[in-house]
Protein backbone atom coordinates (compact mmCIF):
# COMPACT_ATOMS: atom_id res chain seq x y z
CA UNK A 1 73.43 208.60 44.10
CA UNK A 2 72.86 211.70 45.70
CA UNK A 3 71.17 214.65 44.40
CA UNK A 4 71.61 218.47 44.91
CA UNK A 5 69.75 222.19 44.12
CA UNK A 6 71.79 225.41 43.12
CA UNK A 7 69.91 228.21 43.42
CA UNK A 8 70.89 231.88 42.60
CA UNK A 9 67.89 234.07 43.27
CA UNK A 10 69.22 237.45 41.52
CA UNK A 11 67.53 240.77 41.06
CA UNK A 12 65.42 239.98 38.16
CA UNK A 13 65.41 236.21 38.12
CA UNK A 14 65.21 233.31 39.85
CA UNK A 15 68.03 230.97 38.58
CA UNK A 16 68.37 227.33 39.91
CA UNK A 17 69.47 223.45 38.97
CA UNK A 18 69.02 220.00 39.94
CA UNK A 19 72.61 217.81 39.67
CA UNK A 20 72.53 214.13 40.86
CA UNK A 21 76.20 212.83 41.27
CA UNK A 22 75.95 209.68 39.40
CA UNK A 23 79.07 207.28 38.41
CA UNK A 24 81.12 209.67 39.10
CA UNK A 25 79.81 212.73 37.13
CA UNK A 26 77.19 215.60 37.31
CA UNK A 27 73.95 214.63 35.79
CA UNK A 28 71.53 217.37 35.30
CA UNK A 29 68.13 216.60 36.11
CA UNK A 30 66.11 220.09 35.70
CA UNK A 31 66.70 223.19 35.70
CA UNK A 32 64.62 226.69 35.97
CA UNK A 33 65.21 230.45 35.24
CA UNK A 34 62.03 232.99 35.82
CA UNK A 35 61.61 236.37 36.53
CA UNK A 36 61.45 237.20 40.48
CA UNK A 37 58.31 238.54 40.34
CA UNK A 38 56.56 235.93 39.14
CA UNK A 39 57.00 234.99 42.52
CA UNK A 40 58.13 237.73 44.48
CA UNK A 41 55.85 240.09 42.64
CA UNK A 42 55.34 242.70 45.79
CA UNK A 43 58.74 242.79 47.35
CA UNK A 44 61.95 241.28 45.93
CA UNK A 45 62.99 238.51 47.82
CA UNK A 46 66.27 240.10 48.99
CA UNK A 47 63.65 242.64 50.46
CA UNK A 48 61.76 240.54 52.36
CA UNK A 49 61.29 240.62 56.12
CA UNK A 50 59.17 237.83 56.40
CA UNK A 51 61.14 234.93 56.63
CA UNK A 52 58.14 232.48 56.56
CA UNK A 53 56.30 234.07 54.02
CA UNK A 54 59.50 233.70 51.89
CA UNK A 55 60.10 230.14 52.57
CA UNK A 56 56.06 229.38 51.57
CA UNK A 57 57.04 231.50 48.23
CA UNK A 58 60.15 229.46 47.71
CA UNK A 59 58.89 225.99 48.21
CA UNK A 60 56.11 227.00 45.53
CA UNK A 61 58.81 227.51 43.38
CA UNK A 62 60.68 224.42 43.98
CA UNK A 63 57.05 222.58 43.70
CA UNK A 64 55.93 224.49 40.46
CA UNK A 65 59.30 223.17 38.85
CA UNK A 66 59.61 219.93 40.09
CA UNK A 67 62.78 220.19 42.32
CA UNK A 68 63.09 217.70 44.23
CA UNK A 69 66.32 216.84 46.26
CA UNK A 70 66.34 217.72 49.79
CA UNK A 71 69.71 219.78 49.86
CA UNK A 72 69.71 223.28 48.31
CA UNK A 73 73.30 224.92 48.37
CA UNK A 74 72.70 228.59 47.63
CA UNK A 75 74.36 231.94 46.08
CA UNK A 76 74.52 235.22 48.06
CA UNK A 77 75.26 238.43 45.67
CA UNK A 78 78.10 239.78 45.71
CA UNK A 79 77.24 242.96 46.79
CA UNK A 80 76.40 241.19 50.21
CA UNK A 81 79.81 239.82 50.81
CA UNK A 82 83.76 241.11 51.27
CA UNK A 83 86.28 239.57 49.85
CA UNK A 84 90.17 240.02 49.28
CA UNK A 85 93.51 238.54 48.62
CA UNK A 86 95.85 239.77 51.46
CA UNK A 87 99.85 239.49 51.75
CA UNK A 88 100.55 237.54 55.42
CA UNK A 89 103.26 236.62 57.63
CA UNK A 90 103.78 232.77 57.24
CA UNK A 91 101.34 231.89 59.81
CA UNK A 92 99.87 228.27 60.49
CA UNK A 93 96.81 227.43 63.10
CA UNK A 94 95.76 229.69 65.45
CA UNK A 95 98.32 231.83 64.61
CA UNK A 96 96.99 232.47 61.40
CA UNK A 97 93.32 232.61 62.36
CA UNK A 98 94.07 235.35 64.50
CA UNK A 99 95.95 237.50 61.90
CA UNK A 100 92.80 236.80 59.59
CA UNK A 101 91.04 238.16 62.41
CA UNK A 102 93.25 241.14 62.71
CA UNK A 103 93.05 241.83 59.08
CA UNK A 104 89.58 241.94 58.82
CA UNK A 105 88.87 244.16 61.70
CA UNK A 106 90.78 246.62 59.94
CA UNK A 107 89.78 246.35 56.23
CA UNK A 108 85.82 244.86 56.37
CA UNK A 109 83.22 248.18 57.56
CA UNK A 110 81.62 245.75 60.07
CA UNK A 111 82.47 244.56 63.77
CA UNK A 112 83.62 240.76 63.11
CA UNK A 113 81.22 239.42 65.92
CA UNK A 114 78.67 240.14 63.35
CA UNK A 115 80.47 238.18 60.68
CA UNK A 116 80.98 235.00 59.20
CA UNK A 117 84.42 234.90 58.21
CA UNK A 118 86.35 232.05 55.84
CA UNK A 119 89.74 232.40 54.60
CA UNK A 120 91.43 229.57 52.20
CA UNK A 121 95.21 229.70 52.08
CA UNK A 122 96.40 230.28 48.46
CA UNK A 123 100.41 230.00 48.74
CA UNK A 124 101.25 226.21 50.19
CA UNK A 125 102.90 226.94 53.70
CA UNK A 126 105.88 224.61 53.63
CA UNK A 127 107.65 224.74 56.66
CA UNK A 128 111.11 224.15 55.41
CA UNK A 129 110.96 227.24 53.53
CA UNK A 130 109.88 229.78 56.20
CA UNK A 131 111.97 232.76 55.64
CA UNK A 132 112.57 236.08 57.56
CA UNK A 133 109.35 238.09 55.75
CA UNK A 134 108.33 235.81 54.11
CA UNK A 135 104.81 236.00 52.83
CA UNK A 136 101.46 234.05 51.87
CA UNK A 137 98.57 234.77 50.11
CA UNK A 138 95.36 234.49 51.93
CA UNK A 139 91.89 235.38 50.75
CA UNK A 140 89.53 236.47 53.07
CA UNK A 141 85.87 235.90 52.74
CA UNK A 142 83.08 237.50 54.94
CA UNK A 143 79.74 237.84 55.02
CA UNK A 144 76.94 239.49 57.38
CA UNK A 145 75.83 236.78 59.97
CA UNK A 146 72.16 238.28 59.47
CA UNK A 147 72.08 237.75 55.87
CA UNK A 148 73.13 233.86 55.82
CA UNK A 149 71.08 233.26 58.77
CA UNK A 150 68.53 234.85 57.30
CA UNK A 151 68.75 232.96 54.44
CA UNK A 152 68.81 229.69 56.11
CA UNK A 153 66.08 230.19 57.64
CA UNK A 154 64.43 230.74 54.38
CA UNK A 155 65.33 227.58 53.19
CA UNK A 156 64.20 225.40 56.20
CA UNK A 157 61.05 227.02 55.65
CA UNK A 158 60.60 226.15 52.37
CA UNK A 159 61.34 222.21 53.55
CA UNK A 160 64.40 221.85 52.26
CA UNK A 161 68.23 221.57 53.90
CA UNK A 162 70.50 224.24 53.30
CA UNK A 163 73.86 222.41 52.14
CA UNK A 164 75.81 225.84 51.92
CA UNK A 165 75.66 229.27 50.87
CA UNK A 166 78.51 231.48 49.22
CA UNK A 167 79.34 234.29 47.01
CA UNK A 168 78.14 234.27 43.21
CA UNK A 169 81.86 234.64 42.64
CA UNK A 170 83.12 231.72 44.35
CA UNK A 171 80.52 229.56 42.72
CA UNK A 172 80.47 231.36 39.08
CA UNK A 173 84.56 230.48 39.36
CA UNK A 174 83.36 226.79 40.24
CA UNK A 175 81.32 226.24 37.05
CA UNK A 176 83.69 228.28 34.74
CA UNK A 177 87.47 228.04 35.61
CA UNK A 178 87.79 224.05 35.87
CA UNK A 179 90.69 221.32 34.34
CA UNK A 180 94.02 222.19 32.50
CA UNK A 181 92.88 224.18 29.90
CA UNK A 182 91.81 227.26 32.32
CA UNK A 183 95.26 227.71 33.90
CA UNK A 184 95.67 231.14 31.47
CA UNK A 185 94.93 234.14 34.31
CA UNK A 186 90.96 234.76 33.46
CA UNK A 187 88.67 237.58 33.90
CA UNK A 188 84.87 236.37 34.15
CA UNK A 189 82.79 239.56 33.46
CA UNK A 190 79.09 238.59 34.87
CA UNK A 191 76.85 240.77 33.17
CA UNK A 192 73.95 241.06 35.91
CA UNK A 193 70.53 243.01 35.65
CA UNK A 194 71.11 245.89 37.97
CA UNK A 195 75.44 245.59 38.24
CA UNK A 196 78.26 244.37 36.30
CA UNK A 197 80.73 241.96 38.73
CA UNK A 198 84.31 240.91 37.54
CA UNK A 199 85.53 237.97 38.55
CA UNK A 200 89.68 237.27 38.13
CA UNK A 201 91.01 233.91 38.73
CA UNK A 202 94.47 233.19 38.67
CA UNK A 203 95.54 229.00 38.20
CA UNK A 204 91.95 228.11 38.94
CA UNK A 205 91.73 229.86 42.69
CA UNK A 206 89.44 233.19 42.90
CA UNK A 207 91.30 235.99 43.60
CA UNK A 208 89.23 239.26 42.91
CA UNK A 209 86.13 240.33 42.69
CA UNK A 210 84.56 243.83 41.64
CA UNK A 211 81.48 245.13 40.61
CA UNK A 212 79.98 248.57 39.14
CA UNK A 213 76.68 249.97 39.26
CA UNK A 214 75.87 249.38 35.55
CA UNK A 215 73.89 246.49 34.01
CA UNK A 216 71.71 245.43 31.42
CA UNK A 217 68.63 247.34 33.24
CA UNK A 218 70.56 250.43 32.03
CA UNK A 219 70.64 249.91 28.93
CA UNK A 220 66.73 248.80 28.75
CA UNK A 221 65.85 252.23 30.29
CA UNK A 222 67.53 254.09 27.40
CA UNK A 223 65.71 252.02 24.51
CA UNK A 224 62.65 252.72 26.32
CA UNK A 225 63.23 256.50 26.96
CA UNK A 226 64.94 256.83 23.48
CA UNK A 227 62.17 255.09 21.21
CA UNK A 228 59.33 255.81 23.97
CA UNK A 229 58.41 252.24 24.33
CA UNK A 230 57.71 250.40 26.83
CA UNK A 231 60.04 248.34 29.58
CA UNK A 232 59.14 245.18 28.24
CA UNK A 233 58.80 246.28 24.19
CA UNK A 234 63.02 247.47 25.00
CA UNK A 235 63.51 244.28 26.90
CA UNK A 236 62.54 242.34 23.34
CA UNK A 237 64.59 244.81 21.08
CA UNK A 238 67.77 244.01 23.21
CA UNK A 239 67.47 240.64 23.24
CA UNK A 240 66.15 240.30 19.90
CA UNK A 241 68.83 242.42 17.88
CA UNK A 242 71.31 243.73 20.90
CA UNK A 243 73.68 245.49 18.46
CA UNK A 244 73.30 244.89 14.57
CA UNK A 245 73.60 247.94 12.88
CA UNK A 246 70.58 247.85 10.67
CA UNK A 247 67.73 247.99 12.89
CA UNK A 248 65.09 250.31 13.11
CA UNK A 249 67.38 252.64 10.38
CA UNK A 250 70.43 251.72 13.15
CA UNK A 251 69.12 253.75 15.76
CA UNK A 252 68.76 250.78 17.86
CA UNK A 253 73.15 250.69 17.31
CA UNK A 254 73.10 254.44 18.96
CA UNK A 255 71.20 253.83 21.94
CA UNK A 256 73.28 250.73 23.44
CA UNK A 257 76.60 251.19 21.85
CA UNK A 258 77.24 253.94 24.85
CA UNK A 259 76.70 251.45 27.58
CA UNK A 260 79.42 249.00 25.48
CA UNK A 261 81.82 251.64 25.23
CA UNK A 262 80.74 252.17 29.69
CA UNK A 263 81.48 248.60 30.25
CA UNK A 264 84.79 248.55 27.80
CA UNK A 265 86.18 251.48 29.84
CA UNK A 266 85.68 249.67 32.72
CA UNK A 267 87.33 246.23 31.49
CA UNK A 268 89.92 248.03 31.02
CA UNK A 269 90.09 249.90 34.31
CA UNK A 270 89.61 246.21 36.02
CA UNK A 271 92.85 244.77 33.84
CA UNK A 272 95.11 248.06 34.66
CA UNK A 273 94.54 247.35 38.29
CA UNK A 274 95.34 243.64 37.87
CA UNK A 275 98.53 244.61 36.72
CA UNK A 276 99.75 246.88 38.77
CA UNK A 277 99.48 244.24 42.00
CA UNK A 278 102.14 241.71 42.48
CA UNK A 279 99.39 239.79 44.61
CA UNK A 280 97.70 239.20 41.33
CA UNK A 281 100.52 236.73 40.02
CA UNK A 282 100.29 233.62 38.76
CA UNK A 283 102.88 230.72 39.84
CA UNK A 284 104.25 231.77 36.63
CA UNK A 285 104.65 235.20 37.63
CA UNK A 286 102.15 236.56 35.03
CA UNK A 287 99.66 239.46 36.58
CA UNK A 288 97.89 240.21 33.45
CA UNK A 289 94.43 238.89 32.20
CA UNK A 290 94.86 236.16 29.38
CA UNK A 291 91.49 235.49 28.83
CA UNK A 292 87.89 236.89 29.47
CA UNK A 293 84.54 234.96 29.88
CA UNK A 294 81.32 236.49 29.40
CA UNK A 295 78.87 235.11 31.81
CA UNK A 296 75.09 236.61 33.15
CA UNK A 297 71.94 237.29 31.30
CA UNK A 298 73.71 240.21 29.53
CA UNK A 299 76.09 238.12 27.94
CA UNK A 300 73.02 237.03 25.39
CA UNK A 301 73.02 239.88 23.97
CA UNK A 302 73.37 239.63 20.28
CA UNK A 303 76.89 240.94 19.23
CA UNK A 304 77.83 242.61 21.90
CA UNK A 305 80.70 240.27 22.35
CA UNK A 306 82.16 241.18 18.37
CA UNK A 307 82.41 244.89 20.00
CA UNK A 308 84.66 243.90 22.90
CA UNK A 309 88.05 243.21 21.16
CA UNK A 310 87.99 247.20 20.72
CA UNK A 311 88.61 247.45 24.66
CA UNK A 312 91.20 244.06 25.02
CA UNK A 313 93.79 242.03 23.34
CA UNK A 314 92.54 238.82 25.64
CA UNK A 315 90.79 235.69 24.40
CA UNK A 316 87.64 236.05 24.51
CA UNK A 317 84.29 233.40 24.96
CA UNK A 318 80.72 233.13 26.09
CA UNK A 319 80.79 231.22 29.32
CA UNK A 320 79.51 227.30 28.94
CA UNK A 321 78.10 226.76 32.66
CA UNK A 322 77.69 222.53 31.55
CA UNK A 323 81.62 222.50 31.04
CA UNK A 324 81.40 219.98 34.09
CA UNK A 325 78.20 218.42 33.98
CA UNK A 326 76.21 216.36 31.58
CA UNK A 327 73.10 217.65 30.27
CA UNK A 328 72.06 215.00 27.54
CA UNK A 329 69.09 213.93 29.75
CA UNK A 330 66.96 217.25 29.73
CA UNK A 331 64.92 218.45 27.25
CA UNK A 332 65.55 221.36 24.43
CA UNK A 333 68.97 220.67 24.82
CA UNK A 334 70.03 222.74 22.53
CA UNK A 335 68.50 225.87 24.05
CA UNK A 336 69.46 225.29 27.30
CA UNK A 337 72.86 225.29 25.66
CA UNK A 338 72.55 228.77 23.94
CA UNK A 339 71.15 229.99 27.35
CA UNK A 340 74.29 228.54 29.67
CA UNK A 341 75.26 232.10 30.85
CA UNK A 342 72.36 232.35 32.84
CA UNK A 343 73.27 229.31 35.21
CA UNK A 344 77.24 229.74 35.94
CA UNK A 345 76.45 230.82 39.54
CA UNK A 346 73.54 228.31 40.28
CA UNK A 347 75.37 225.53 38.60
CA UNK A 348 78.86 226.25 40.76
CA UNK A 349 76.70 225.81 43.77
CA UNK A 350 75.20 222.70 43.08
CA UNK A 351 79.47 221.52 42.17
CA UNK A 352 80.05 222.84 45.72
């Protein structure tokens, strides 16, 4: 047996999950969400210079909640990282490696000595077949060599081993896209506290990733500003009755049906350009979203899903984050089941 923590530290909380691997399946153990500043509550931890004092404020964490395997794999934002799916010549070694290398120079705004780069071939290279321009899809991964060193060091401070660290998309794609029944072309819409991220994944391999400067922290700000309460009085009213029409004489409708209609607009933007790129196809040929998976703490919000069919044609779902892992030996499990959203990222880390 061998156990394992996800953590996703966002902007507003701190998500994170114990698995043990056990006969062969995922076993959760425990599990935590709380706001950052309940621990963070000067500077947010992405803010942080102080790598020690951060490592002190995460192993409190991980002490106040009981986590205790040694190996944390953990989830950089999106916003931190560059990724892409690129056409290539059909490459192989160090060939390839060096095109990669090429490629990024020319497409990722930093110098790639101060990158960590990955790329993951998506098209099988099959020698047999190599044709005169001939191409294969690669996607290309990179990330700031200061900001996963930084946050290594952060986690040997706190005491524990860091097991790996990758984009929320990569590990959100992990938890939700998984066995024959996902092989439909998906968009995962992550509905964070200060952005909005898509996610498309095309026969259960990432592809895309794209996020706006809109989230749920928008939409608290005009409840507050509208009906001159406070943050954490609009924070309950979203939550609490998100968009039924007959609250507070439906005013409560007015205010937050303008940020649906900003994120339907831009569901739709995110499908139009999936459509228009060949790179985008399936092995079926299909580039076109089939389905879409609402994921993030904004995906709780009551009814805002029964307002997105106005913006697509696609199935539609909440995300269920325990898809792959059995949760039967926590308590509440029926809230923890209600509040899955909130752990896709952490809990596709601790899969890694």
């Amino acid at each position: 047996m061998s156990s394992v923590i996800g953590l996703d530290i966002g902007t507003s909380h701190i998500k994170a999950v114990e698995l043990e691997k056990k006969d062969g399946e995922s076993v959760l153990t425990r599990y935590a969400v709380v706001p950052q500043k309940k621990f963070f509550s000067d500077v947010g931890f992405w803010e942080m210079d102080d790598v020690g004092a951060a490592g002190k404020i995460l192993k409190d964490f991980l002490h106040d909640y009981k986590f205790t395997a040694e190996k944390i794999v953990a989830v950089i934002p999106e916003s931190l990282t560059f990724s892409r799916v690129m056409l290539m010549p059909v490459l192989d070694g160090k060939e390839l490696t060096e095109a990669v290398n090429t490629e990024a120079k020319q497409n990722v705004p930093y110098p790639t000595e101060d990158l960590y780069l990955k790329y993951e071939v998506l098209s099988p290279i099959n020698p047999k077949h190599h044709t005169k321009g001939k191409k294969i899809k690669v996607l290309i991964v990179a990330v700031r060599k200061k900001n996963v060193d930084r946050y290594l060091k952060i986690i040997e401070a706190s005491g524990k081993i860091p097991a790996g660290i990758e984009p929320s998309s990569i590990s959100t794609v992990r938890s939700l896209i998984n066995g024959p029944a996902f092989d439909l072309p998906t968009l995962i819409v992550n509905l964070g506290y200060q952005n909005t991220e898509f996610y498309y994944a095309v026969d259960r391999k990432f592809l895309y990733a794209r996020s706006i400067g809109f989230g749920v922290s928008s939409v608290i700000k005009a409840i507050s500003a509208n009906l001159n309460v406070s943050h954490i009085k609009a924070t309950q009213y979203l939550y609490a009755y998100g968009l039924k029409r007959n609250v507070l004489d439906g005013n409560l409708f007015e205010i937050i049906k303008p940020g649906v209609n900003v994120l339907g607009s831009e569901i739709e933007k995110s499908e139009r350009y999936i459509r228009s790129r060949d790179i985008f196809n399936s092995k079926d040929g299909i580039s076109q979203v089939k389905r879409m998976i609402f994921t993030g703490g904004g995906a709780l919000i009551p009814e805002l899903i029964g307002f997105i069919p106005e913006f697509t044609d696609d199935e539609i779902s909440l995300a269920n984050s325990w898809e792959s892992v059995n949760i039967k030996k926590v308590a509440n499990v029926s809230d923890l089941d209600r509040a899955s959203p909130l752990f896709s990222s952490a809990v596709g880390a601790a899969l890694k």
